[in-house]
PDB file of N, CA and C in Angstrom:
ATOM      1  N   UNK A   1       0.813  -1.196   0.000  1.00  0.00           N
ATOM      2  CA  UNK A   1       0.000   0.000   0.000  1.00  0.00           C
ATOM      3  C   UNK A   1       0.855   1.258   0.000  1.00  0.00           C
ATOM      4  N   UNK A   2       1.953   1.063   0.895  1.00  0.00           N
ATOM      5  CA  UNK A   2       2.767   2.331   1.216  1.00  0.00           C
ATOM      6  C   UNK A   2       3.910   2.252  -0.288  1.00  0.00           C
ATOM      7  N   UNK A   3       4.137   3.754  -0.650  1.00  0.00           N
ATOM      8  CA  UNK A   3       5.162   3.888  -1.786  1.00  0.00           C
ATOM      9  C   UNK A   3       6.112   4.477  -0.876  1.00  0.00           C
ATOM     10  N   UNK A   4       7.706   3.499  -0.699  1.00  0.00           N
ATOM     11  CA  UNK A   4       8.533   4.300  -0.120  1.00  0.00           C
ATOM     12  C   UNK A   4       9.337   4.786  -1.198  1.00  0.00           C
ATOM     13  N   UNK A   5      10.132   5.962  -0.900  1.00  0.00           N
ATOM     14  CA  UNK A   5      11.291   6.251  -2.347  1.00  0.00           C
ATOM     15  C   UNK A   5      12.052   6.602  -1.329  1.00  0.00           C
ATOM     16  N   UNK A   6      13.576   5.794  -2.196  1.00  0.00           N
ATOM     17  CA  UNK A   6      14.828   6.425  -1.676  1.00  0.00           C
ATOM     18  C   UNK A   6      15.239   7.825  -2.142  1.00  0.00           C
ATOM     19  N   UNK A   7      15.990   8.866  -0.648  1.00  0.00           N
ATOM     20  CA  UNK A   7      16.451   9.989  -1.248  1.00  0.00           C
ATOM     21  C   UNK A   7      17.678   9.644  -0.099  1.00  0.00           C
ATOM     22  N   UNK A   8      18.537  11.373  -0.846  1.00  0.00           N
ATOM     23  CA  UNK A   8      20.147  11.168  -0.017  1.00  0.00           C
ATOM     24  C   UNK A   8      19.788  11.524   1.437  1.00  0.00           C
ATOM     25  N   UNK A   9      20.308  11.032   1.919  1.00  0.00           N
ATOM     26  CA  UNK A   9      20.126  10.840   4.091  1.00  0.00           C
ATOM     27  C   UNK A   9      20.881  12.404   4.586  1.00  0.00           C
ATOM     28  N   UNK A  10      21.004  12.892   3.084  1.00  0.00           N
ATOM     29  CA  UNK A  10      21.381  14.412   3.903  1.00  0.00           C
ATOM     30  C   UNK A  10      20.413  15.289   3.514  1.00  0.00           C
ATOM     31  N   UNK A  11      19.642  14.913   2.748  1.00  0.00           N
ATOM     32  CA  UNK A  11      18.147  16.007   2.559  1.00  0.00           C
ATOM     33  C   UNK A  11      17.647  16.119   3.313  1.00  0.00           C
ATOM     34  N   UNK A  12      16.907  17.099   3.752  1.00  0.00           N
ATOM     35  CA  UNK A  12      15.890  17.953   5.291  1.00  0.00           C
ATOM     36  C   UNK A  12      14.615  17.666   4.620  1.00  0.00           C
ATOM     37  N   UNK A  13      13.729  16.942   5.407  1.00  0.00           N
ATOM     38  CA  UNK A  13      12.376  16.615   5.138  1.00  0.00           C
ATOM     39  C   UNK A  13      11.841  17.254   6.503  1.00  0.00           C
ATOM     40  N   UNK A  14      10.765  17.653   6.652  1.00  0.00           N
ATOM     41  CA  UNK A  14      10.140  18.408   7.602  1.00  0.00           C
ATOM     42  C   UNK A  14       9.378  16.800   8.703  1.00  0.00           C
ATOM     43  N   UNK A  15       9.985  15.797   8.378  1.00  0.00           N
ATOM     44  CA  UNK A  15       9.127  15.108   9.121  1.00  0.00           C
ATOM     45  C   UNK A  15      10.278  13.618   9.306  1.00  0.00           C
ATOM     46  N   UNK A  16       9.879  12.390  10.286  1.00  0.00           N
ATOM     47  CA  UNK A  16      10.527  11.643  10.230  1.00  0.00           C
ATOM     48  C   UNK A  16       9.497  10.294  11.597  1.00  0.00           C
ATOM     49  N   UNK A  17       9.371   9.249  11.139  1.00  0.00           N
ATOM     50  CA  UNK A  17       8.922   8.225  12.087  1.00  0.00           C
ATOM     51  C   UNK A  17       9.691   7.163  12.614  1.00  0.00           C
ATOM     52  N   UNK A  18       9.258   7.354  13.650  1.00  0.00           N
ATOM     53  CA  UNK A  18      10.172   6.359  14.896  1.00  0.00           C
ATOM     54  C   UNK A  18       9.510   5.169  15.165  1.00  0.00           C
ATOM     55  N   UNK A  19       9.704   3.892  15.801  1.00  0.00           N
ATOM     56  CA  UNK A  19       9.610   2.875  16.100  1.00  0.00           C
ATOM     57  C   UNK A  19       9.966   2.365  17.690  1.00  0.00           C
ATOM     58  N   UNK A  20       9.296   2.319  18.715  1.00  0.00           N
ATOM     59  CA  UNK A  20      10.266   1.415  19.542  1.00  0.00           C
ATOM     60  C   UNK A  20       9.304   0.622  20.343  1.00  0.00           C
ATOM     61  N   UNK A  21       9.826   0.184  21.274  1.00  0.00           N
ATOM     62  CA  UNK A  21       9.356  -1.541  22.343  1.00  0.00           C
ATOM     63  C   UNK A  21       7.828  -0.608  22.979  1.00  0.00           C
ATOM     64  N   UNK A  22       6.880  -1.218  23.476  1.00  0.00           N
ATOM     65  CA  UNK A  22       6.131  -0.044  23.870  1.00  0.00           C
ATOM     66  C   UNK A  22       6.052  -0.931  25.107  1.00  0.00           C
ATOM     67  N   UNK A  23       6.543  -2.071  25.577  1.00  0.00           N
ATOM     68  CA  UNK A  23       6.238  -2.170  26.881  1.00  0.00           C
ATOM     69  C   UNK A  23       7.322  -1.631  28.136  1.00  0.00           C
ATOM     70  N   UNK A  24       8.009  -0.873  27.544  1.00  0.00           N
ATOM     71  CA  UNK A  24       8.599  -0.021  28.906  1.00  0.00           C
ATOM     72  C   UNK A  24       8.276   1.438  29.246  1.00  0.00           C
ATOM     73  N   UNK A  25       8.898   1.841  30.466  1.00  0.00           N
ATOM     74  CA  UNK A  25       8.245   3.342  30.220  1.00  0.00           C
ATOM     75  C   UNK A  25       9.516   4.087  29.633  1.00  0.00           C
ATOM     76  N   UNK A  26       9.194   4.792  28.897  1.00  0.00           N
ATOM     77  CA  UNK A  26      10.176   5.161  26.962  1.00  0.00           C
ATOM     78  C   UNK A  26       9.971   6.965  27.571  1.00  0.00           C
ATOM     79  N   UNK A  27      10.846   7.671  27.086  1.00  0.00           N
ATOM     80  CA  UNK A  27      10.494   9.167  27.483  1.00  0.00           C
ATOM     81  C   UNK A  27       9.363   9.608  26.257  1.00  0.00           C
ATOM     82  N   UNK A  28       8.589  10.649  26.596  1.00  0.00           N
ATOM     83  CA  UNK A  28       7.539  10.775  25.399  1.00  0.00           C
ATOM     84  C   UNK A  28       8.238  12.625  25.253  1.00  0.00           C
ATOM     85  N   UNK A  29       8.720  12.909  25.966  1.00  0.00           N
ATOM     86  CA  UNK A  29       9.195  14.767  25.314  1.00  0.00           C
ATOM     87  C   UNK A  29      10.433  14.695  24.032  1.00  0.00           C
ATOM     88  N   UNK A  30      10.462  15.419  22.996  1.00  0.00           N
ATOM     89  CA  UNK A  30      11.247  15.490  21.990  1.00  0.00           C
ATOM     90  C   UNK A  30      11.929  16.755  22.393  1.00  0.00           C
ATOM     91  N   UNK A  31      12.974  16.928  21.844  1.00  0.00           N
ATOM     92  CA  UNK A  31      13.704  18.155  21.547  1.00  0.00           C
ATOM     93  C   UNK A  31      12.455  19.158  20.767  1.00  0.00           C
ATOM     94  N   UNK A  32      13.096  20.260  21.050  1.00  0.00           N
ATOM     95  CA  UNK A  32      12.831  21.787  20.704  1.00  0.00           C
ATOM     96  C   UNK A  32      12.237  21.587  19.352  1.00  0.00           C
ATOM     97  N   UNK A  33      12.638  20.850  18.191  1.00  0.00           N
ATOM     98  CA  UNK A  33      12.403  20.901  17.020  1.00  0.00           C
ATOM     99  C   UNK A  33      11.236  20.863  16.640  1.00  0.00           C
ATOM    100  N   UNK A  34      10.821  19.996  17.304  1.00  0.00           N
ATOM    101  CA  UNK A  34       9.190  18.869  17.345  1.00  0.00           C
ATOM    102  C   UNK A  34       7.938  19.587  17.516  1.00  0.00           C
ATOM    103  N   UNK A  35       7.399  20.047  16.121  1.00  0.00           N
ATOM    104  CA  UNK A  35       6.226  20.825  16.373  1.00  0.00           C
ATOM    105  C   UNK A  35       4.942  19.303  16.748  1.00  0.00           C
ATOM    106  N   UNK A  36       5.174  18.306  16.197  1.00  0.00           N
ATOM    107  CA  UNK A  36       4.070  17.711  16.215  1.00  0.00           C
ATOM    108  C   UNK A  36       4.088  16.606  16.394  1.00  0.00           C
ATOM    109  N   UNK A  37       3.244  15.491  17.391  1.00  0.00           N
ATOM    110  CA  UNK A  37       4.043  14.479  17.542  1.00  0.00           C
ATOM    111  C   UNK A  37       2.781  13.489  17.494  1.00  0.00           C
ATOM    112  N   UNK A  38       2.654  12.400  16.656  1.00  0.00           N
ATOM    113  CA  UNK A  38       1.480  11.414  16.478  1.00  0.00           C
ATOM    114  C   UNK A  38       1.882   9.969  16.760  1.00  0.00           C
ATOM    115  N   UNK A  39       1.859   9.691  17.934  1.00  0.00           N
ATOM    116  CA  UNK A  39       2.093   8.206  18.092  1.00  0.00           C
ATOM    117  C   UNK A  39       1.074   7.112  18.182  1.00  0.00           C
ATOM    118  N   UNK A  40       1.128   5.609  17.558  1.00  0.00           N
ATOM    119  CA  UNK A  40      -0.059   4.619  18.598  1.00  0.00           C
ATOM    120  C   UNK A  40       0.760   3.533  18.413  1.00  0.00           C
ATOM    121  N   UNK A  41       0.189   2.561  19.186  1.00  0.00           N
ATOM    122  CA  UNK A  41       0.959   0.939  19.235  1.00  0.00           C
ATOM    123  C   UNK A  41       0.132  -0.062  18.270  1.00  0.00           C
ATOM    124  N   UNK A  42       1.101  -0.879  17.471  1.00  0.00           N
ATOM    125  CA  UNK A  42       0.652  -1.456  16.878  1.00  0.00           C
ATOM    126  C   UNK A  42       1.490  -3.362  17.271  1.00  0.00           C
ATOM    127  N   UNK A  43       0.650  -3.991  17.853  1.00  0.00           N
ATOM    128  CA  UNK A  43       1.919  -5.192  17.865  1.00  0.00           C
ATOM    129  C   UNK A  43       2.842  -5.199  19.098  1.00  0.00           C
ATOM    130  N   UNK A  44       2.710  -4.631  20.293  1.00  0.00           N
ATOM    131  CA  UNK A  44       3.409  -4.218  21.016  1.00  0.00           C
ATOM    132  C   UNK A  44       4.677  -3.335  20.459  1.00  0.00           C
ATOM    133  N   UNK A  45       4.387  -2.810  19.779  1.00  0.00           N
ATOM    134  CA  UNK A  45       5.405  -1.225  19.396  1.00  0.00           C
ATOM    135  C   UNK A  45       4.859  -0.151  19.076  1.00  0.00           C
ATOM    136  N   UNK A  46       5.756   1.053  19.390  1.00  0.00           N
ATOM    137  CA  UNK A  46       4.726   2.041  19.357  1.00  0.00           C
ATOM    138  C   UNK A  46       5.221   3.088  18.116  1.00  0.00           C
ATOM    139  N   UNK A  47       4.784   3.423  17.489  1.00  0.00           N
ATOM    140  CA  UNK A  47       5.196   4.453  16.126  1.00  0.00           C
ATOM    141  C   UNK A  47       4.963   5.981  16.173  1.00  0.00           C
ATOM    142  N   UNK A  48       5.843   6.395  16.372  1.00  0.00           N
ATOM    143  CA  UNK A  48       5.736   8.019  16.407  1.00  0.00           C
ATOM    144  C   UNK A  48       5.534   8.860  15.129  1.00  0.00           C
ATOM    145  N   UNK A  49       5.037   9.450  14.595  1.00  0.00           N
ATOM    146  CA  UNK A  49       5.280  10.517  13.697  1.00  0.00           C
ATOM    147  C   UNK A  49       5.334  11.913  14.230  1.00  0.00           C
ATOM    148  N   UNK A  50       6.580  12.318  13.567  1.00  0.00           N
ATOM    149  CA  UNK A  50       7.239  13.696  14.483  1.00  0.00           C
ATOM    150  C   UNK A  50       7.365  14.486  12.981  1.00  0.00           C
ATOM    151  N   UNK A  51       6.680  15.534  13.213  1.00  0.00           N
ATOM    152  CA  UNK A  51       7.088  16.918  12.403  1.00  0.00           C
ATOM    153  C   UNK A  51       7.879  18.361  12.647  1.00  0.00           C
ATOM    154  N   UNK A  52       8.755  18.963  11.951  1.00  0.00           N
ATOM    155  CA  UNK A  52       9.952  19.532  12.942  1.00  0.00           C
ATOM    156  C   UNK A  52       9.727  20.569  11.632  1.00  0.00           C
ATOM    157  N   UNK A  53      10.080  21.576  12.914  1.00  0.00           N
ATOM    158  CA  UNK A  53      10.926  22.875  11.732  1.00  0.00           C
ATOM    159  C   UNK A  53      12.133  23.360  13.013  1.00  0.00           C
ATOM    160  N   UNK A  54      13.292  23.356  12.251  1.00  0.00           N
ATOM    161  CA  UNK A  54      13.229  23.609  10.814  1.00  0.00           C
ATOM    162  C   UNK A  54      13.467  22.439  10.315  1.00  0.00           C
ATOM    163  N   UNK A  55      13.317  21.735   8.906  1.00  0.00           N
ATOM    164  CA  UNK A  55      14.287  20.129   8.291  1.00  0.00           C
ATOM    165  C   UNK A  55      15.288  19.673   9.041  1.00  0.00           C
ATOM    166  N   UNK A  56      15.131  18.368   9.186  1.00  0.00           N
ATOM    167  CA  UNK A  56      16.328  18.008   9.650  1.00  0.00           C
ATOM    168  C   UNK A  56      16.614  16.398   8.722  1.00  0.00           C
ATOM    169  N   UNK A  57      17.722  16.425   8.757  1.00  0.00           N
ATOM    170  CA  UNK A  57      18.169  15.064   7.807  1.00  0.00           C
ATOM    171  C   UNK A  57      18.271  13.960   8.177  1.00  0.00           C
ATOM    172  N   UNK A  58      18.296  12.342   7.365  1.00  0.00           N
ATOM    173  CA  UNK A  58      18.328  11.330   8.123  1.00  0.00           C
ATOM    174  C   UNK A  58      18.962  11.254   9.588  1.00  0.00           C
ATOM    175  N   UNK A  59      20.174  11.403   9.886  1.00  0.00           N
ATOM    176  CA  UNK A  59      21.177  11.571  10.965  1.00  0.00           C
ATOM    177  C   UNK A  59      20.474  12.195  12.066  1.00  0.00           C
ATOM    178  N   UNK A  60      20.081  13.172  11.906  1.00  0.00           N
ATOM    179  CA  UNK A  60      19.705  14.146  12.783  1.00  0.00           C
ATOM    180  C   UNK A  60      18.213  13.361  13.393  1.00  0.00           C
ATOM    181  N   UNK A  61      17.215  13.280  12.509  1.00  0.00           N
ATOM    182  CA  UNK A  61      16.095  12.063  12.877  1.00  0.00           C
ATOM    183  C   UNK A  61      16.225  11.020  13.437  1.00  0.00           C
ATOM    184  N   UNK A  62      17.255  10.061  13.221  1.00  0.00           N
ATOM    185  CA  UNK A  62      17.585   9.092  13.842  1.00  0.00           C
ATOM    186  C   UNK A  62      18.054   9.851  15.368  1.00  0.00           C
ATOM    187  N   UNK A  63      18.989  10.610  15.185  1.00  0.00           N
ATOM    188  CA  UNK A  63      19.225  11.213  16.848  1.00  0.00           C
ATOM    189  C   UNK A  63      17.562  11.565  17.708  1.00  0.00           C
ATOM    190  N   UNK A  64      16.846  12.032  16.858  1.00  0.00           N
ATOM    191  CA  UNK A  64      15.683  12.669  17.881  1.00  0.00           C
ATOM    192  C   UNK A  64      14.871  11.065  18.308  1.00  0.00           C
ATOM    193  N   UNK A  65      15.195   9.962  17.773  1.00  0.00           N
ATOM    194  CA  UNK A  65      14.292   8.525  17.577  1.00  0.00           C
ATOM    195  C   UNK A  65      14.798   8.229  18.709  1.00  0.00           C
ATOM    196  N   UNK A  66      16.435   8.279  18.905  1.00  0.00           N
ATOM    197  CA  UNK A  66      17.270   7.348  19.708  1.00  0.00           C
ATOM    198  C   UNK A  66      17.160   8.385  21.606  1.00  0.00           C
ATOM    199  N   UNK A  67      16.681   9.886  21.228  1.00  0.00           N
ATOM    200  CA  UNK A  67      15.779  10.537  22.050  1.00  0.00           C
ATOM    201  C   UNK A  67      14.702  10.247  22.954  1.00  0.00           C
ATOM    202  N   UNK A  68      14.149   9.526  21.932  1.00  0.00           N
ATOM    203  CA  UNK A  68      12.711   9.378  22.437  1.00  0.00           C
ATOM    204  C   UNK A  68      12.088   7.449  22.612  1.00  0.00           C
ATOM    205  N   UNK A  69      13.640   6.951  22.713  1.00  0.00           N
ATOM    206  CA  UNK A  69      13.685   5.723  23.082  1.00  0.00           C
ATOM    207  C   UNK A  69      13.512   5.002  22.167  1.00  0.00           C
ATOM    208  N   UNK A  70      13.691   5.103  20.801  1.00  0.00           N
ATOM    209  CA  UNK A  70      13.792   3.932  19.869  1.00  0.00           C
ATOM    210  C   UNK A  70      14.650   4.237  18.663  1.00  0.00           C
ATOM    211  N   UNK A  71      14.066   4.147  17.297  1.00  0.00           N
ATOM    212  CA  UNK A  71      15.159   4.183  15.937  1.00  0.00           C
ATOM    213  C   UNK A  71      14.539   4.717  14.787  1.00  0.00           C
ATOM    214  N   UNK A  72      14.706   5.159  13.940  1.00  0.00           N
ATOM    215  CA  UNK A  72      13.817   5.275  12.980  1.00  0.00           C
ATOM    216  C   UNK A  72      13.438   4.333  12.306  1.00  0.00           C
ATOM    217  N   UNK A  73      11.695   4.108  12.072  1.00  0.00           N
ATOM    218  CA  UNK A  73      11.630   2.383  11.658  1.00  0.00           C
ATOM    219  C   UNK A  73      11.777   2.134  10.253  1.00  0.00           C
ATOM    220  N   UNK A  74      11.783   1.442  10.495  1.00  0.00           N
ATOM    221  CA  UNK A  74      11.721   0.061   9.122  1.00  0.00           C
ATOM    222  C   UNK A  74      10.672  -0.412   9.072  1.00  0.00           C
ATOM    223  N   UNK A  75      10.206  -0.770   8.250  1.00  0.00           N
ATOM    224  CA  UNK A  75       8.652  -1.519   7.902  1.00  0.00           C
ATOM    225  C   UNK A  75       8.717  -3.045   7.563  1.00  0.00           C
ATOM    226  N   UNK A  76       8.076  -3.844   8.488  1.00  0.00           N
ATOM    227  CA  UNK A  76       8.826  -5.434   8.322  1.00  0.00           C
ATOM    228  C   UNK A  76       7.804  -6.345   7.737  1.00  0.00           C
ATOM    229  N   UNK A  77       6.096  -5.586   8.068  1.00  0.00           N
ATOM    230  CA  UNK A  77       5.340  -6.609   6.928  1.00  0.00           C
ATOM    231  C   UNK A  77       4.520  -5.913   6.620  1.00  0.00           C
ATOM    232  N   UNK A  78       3.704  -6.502   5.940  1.00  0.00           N
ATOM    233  CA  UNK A  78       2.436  -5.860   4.771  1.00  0.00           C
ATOM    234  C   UNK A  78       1.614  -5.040   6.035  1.00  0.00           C
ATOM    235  N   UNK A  79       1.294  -5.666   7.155  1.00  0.00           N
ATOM    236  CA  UNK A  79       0.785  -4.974   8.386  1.00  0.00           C
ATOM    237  C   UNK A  79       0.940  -3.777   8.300  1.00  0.00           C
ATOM    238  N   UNK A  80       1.914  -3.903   8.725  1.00  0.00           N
ATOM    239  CA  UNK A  80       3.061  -2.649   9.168  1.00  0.00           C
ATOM    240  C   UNK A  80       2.664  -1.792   8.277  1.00  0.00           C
ATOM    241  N   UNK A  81       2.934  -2.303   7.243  1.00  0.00           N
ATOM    242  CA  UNK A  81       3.278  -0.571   5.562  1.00  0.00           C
ATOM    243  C   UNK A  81       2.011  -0.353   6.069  1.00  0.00           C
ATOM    244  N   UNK A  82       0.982  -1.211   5.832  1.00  0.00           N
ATOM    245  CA  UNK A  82      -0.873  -0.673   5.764  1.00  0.00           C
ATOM    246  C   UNK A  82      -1.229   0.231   6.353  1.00  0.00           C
ATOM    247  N   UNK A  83      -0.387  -0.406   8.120  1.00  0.00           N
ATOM    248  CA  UNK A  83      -0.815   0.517   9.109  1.00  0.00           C
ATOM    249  C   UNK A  83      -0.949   2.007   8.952  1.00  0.00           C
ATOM    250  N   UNK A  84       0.674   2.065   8.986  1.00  0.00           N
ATOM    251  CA  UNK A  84       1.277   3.212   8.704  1.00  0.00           C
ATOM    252  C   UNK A  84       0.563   3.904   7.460  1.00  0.00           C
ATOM    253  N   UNK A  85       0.491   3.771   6.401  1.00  0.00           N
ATOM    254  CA  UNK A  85       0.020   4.319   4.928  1.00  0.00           C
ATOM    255  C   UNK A  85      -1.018   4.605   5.640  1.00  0.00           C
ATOM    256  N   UNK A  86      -2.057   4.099   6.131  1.00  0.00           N
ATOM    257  CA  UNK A  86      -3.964   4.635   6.333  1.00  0.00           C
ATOM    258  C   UNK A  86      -3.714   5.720   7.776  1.00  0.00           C
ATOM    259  N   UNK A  87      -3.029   5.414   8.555  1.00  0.00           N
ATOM    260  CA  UNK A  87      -2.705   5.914  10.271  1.00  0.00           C
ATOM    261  C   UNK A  87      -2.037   7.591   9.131  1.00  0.00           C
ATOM    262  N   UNK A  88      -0.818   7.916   8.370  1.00  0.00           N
ATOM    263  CA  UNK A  88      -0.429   8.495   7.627  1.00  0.00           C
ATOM    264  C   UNK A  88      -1.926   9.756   7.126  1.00  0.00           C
ATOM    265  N   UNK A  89      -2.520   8.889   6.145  1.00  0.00           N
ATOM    266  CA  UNK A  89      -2.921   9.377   5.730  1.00  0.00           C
ATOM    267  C   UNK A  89      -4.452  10.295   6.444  1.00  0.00           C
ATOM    268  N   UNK A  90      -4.738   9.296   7.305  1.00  0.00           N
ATOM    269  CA  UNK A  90      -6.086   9.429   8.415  1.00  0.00           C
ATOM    270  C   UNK A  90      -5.590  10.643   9.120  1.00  0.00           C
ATOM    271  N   UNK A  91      -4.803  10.865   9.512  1.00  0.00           N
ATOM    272  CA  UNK A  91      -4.099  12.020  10.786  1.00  0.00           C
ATOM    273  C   UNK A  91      -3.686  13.212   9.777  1.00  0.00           C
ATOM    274  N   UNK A  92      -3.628  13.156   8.317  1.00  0.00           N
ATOM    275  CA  UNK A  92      -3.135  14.505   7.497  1.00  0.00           C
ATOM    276  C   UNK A  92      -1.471  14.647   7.484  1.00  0.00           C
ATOM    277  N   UNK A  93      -1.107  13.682   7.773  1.00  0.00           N
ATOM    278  CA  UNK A  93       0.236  13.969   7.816  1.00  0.00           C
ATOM    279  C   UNK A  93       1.141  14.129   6.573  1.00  0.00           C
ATOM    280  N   UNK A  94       2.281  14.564   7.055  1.00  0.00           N
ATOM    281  CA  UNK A  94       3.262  14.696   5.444  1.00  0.00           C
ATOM    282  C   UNK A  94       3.302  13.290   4.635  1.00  0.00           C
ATOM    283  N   UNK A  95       2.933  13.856   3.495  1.00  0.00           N
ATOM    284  CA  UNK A  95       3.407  12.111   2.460  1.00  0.00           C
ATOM    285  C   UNK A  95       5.021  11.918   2.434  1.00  0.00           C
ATOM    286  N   UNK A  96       5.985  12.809   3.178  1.00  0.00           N
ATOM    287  CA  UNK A  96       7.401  12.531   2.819  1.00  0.00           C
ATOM    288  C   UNK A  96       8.043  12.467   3.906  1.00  0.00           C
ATOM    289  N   UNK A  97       8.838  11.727   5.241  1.00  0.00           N
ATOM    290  CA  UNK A  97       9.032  11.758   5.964  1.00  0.00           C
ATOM    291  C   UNK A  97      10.829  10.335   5.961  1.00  0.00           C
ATOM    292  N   UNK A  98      11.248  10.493   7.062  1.00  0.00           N
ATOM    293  CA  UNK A  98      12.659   9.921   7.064  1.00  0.00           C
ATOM    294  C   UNK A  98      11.911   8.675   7.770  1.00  0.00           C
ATOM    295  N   UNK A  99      12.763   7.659   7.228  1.00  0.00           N
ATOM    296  CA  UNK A  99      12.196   6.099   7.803  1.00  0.00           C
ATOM    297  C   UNK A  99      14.069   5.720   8.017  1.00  0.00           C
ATOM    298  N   UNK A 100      13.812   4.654   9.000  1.00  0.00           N
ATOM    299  CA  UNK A 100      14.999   3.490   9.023  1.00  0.00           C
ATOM    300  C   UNK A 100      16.087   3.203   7.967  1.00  0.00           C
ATOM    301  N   UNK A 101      15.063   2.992   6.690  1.00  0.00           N
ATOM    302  CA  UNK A 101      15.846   1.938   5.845  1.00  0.00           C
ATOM    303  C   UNK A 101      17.213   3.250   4.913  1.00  0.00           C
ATOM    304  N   UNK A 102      18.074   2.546   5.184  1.00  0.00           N
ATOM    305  CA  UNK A 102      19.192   3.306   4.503  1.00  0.00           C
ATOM    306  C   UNK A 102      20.401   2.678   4.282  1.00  0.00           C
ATOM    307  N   UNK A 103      21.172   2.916   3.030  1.00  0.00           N
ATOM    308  CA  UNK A 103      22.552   2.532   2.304  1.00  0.00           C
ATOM    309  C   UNK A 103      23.687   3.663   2.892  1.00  0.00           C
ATOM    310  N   UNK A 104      23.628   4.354   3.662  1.00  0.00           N
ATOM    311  CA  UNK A 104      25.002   5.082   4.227  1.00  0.00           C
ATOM    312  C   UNK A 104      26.147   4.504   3.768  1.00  0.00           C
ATOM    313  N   UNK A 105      26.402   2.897   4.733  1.00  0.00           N
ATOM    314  CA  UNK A 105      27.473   1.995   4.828  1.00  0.00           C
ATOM    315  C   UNK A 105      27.386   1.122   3.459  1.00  0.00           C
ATOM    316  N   UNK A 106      26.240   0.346   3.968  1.00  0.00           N
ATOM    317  CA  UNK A 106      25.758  -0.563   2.746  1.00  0.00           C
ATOM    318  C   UNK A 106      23.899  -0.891   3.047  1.00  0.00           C
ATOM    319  N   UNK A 107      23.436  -1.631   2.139  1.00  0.00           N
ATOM    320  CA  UNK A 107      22.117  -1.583   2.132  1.00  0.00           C
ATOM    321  C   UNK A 107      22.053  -2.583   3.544  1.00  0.00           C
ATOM    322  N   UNK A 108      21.205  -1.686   4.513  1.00  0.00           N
ATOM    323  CA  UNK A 108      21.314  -1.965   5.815  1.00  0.00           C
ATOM    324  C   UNK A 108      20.263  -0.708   6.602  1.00  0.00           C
ATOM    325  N   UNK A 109      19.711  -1.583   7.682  1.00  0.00           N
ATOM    326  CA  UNK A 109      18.717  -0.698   8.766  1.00  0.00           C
ATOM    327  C   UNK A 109      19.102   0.234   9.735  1.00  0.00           C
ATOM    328  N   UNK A 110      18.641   0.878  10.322  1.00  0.00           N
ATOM    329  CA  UNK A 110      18.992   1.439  11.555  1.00  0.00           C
ATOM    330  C   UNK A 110      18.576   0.929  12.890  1.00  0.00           C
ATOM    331  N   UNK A 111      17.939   0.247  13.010  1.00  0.00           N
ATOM    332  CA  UNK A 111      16.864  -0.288  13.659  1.00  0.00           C
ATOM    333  C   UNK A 111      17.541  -2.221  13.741  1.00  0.00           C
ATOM    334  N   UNK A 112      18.000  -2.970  12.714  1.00  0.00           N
ATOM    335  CA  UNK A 112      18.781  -3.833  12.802  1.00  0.00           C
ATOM    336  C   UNK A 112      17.135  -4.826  12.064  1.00  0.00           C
ATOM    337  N   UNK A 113      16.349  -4.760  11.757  1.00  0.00           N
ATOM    338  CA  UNK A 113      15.448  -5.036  11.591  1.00  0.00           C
ATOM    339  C   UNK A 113      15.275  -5.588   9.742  1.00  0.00           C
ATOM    340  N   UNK A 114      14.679  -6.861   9.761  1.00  0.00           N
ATOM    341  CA  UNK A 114      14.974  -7.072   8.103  1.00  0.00           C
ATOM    342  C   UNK A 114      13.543  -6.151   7.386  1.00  0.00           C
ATOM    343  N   UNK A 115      13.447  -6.204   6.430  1.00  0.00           N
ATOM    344  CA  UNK A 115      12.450  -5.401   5.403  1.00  0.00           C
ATOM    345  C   UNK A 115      12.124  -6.176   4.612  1.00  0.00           C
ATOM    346  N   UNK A 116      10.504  -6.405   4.605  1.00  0.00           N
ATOM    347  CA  UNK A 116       9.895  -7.012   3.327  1.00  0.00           C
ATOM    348  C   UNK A 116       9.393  -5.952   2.434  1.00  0.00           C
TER     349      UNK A 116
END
């Protein structure tokens, strides 16, 4: 359902989603950046969508993830994309945002997580 596209991990997208464990207690405040913050649990994990001004780039997203107790996710099954794509689209959110999956090193996660 979900169309992801690769871009360079140094472009500023105004937005970026996180991933982490939801059964501990996880900090829920972001840095200064964070105008907007949409989380729910799906699966015992919980998914953030965070919108920031000003842009900030893969690197920098992953820092605000690893913030707020998790990583930037990865999407691991058809579930998952669905979720996200309708949860996305239901809440008005940006269609362009920083995810997990990235080639920095080599084609590889942030999150350590495989991708279907």
């Amino acid at each position: 359902n979900g169309m992801w596209e690769s871009v360079n991990c140094d472009m500023t997208l105004n937005a970026f989603l996180c991933k982490r464990d939801s059964s501990s207690d996880l900090p829920t405040a972001q840095t200064q950046t964070t105008v907007q913050e949409v989380s729910f649990t799906y699966d015992h994990t919980e998914f953030g969508f965070f919108q920031t001004t000003p842009d900030i780039n893969q690197p920098d997203a992953q820092t605000q993830c690893i913030n707020w107790g998790g990583n930037l996710a990865t999407i691991t099954s058809a579930a998952e994309d669905s979720l996200l794509f309708y949860s996305n689209a239901d809440l008005s959110l940006t269609n362009t945002c920083h995810i997990g999956l990235n080639d920095i090193d080599t084609e590889a996660e942030t999150d350590g997580d495989a991708c279907v």
